[in-house]
Protein backbone atom coordinates (compact mmCIF):
# COMPACT_ATOMS: atom_id res chain seq x y z
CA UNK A 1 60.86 39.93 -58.15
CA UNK A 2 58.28 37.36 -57.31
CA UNK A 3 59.39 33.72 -57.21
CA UNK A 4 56.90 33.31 -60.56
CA UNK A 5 57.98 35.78 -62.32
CA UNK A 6 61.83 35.39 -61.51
CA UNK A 7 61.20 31.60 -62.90
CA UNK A 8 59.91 32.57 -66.34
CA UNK A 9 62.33 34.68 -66.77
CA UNK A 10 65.06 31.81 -66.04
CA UNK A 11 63.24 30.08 -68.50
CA UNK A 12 62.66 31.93 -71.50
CA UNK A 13 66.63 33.27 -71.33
CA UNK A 14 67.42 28.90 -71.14
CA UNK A 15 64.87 28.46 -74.14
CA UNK A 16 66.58 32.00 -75.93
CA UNK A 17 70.01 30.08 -75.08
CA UNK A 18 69.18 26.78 -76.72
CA UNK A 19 67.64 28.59 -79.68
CA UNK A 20 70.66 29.84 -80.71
CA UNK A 21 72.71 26.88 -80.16
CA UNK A 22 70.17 25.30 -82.40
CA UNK A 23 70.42 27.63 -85.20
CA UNK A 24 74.38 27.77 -84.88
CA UNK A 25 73.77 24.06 -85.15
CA UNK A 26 71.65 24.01 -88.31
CA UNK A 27 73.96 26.39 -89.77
CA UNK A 28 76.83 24.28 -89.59
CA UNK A 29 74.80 21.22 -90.85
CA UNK A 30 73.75 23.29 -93.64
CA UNK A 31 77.14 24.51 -94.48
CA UNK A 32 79.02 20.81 -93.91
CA UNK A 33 76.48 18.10 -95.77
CA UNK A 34 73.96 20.47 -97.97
CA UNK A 35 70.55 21.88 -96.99
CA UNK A 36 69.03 18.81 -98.61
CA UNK A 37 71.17 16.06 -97.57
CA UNK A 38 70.97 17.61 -93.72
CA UNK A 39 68.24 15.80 -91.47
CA UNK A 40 66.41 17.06 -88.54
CA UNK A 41 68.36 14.16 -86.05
CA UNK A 42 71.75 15.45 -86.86
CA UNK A 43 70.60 18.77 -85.79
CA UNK A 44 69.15 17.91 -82.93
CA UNK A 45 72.16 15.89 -82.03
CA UNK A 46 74.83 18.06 -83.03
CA UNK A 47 72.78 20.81 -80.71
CA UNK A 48 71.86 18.55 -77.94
CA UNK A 49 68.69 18.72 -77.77
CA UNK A 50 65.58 16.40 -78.75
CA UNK A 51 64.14 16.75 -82.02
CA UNK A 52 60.79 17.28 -80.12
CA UNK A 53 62.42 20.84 -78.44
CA UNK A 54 63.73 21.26 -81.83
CA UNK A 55 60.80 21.71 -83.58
CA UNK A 56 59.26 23.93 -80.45
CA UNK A 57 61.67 26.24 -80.46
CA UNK A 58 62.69 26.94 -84.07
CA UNK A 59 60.64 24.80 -86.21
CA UNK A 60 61.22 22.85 -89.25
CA UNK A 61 64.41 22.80 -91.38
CA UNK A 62 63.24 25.29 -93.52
CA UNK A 63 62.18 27.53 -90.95
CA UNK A 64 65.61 27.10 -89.31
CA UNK A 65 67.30 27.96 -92.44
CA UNK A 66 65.45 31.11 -92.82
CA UNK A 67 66.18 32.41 -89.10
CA UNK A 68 69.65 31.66 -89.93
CA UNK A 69 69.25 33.97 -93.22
CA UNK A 70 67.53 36.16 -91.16
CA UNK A 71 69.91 36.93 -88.62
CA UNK A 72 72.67 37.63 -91.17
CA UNK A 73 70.25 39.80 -93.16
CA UNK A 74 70.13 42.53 -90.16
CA UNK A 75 73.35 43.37 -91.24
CA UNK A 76 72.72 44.91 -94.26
CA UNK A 77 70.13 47.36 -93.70
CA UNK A 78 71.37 51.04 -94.03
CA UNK A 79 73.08 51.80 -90.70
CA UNK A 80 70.99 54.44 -88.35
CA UNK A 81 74.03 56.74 -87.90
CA UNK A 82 74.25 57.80 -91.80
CA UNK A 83 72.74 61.08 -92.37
CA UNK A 84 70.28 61.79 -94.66
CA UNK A 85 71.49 63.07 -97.87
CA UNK A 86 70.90 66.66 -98.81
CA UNK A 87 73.90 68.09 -101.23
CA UNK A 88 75.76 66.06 -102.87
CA UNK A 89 78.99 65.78 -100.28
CA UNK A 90 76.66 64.13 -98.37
CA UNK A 91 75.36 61.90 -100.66
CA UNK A 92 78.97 60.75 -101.39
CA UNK A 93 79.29 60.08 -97.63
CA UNK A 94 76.43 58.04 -97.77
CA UNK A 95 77.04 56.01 -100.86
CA UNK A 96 81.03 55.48 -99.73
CA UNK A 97 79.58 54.30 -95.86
CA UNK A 98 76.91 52.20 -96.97
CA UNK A 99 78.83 50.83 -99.87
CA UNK A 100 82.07 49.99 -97.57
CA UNK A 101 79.52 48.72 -95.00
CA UNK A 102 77.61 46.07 -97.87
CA UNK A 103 81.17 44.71 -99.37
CA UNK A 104 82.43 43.88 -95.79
CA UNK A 105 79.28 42.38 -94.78
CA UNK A 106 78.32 40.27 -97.61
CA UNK A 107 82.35 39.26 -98.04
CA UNK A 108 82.43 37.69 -94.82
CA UNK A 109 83.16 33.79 -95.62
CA UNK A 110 80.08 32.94 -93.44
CA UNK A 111 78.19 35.11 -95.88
CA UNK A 112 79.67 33.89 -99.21
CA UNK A 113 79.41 30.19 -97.79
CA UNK A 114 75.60 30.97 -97.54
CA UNK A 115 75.78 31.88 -101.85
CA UNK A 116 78.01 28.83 -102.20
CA UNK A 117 74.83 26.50 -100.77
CA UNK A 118 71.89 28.44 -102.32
CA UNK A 119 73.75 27.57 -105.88
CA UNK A 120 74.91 24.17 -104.76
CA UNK A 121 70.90 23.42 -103.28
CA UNK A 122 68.87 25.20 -106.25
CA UNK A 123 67.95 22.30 -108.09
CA UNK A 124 67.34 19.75 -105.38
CA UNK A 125 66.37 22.84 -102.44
CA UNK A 126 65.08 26.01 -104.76
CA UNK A 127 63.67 27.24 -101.28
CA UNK A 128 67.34 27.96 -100.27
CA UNK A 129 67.61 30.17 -102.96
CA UNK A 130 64.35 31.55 -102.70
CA UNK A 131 64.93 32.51 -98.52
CA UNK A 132 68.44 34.26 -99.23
CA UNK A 133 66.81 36.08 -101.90
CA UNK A 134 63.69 37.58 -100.35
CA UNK A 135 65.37 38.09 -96.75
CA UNK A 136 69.15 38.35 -97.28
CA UNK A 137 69.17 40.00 -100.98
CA UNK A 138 66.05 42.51 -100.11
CA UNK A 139 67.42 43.92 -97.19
CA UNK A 140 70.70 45.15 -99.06
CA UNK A 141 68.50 46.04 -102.17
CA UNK A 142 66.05 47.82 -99.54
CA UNK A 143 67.92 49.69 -98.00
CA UNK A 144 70.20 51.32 -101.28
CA UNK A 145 66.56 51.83 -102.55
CA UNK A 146 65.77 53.93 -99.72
CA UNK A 147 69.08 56.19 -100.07
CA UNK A 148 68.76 56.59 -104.03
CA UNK A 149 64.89 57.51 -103.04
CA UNK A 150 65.88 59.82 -100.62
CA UNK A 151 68.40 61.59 -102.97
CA UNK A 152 65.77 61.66 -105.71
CA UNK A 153 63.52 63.64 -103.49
CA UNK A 154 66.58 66.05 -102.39
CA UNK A 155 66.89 66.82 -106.41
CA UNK A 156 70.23 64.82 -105.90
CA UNK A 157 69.73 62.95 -108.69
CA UNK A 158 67.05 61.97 -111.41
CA UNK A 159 66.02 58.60 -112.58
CA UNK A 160 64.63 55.03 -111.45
CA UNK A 161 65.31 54.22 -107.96
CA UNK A 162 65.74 50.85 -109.16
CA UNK A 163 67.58 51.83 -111.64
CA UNK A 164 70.44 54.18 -110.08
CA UNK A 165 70.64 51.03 -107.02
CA UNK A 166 71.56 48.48 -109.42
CA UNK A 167 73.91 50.97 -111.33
CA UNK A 168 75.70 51.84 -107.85
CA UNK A 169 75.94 48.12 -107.19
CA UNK A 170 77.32 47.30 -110.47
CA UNK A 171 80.30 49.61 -110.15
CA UNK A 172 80.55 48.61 -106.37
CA UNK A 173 81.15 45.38 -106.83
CA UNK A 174 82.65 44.28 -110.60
CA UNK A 175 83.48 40.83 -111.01
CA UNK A 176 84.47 40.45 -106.99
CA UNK A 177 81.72 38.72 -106.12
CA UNK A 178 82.12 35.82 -109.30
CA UNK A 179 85.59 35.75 -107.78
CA UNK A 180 84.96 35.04 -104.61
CA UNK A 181 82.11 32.49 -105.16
CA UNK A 182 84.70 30.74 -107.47
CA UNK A 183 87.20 30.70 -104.51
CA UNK A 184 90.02 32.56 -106.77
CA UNK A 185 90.27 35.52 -104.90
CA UNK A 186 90.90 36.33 -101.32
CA UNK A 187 88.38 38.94 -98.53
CA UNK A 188 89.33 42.16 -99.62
CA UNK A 189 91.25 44.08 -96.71
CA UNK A 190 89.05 47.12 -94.70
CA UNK A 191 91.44 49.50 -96.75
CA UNK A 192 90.65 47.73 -99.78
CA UNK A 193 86.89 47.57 -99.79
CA UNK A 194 86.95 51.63 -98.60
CA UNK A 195 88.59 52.30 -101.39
CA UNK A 196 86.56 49.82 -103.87
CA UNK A 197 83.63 51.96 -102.08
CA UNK A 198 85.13 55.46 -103.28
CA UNK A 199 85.62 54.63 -106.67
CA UNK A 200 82.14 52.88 -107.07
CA UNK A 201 80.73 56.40 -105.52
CA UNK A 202 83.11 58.73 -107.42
CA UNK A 203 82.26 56.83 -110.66
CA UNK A 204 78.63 56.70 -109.84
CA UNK A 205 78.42 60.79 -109.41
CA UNK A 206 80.34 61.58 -112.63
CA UNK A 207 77.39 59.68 -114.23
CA UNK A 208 75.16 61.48 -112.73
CA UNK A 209 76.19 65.10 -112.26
CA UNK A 210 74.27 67.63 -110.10
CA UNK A 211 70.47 68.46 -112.36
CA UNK A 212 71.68 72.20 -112.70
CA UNK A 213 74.80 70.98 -114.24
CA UNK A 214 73.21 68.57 -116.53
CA UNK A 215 70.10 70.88 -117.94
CA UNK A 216 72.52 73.41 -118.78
CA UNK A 217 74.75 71.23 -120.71
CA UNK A 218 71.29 70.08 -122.38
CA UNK A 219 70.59 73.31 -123.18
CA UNK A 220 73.81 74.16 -124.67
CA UNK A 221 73.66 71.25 -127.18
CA UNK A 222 76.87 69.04 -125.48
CA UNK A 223 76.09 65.30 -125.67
């Protein structure tokens, strides 16, 4: 590798390096005093760097909350390995994965300390609020909006896609996440949230039985 080339290289992995450390940095901030109460300085010194490579590596302190939103967000999108639904077996598979997938994800106490400061900040930082909702929030949404479309076009089921997401969701996650925010209950276990994620998805498919199953009962006159 030429000497040039070999030198960028060493220093965009450095600048990649001290990126992070600055975003763990803000994160912590943010977490510790507030979004609002947080300065740019106390960043840059808890991070070790200069508030001049600060802002030309990440940005402003709004821009370095939303790469830390962003970064969690990733983790919700539907994971690539989860087959596409096309009876309904599958479609349980699906629901249960994903649904065990979002509870262990968004339970994390990282995660729920993220809620915690959007509620804390809305008043005196509504952008908090706003970032977790359009990045963090939209990916989950997103990506149970892509699995109730898909079943929808399988003639899985029939309704809203928005509607049948927000259903699922409902039954996934009761009053957990209240309890949680509220500190009065603890992470559920792995076996735990698998098996909140088979009842939500058992529940969710006696509501919505297979079409054929549900025009015939139409037909016979049973509510």
């Amino acid at each position: 590798m030429p000497a040039s080339a070999s030198k960028r290289l060493s220093e965009s992995t450095d600048e990649t390096a001290v990126r992070r450390r600055i975003l763990s940095a803000a994160f912590v901030s943010f977490m510790e005093g507030g979004y609002a109460a947080t300065s740019t300085l106390e960043i840059a010194s808890r991070a070790r760097v200069s508030k001049r490579e600060l802002y030309a590596l990440v940005g402003n302190k709004q821009e370095m909350l939303v790469a830390c939103i962003t970064a969690r967000a990733r983790r919700l999108a539907v994971p690539a390995e989860l087959p596409v639904a096309r009876d309904r077996a599958t479609l349980a598979h699906v629901l249960s994965s994903f649904g065990a997938q979002l509870v262990h994800e968004v339970t994390d106490p990282t995660v729920i300390g993220v809620l915690r400061l959007a509620i804390a900040e809305a008043i005196h930082a509504p952008e908090v609020a706003r970032a977790l909702d359009s990045i963090g929030r939209e990916a989950s949404r997103g990506a149970l909006h892509k699995v109730m479309a898909g079943a929808k076009e399988a003639g899985l089921l029939d309704g809203r896609q928005t509607e049948l997401a927000e259903q699922f969701n409902g039954l996934l996650w009761g009053d957990l996440m209240v309890s949680l925010l509220l500190g009065v209950a603890s992470r559920p276990s792995r076996r735990e949230i698998a098996a909140r994620a088979l009842a939500a998805t058992s529940a969710f498919l006696r509501l919505h039985p297979p079409l054929d199953d549900a025009t015939s009962t139409a037909a016979n006159g049973h509510p």
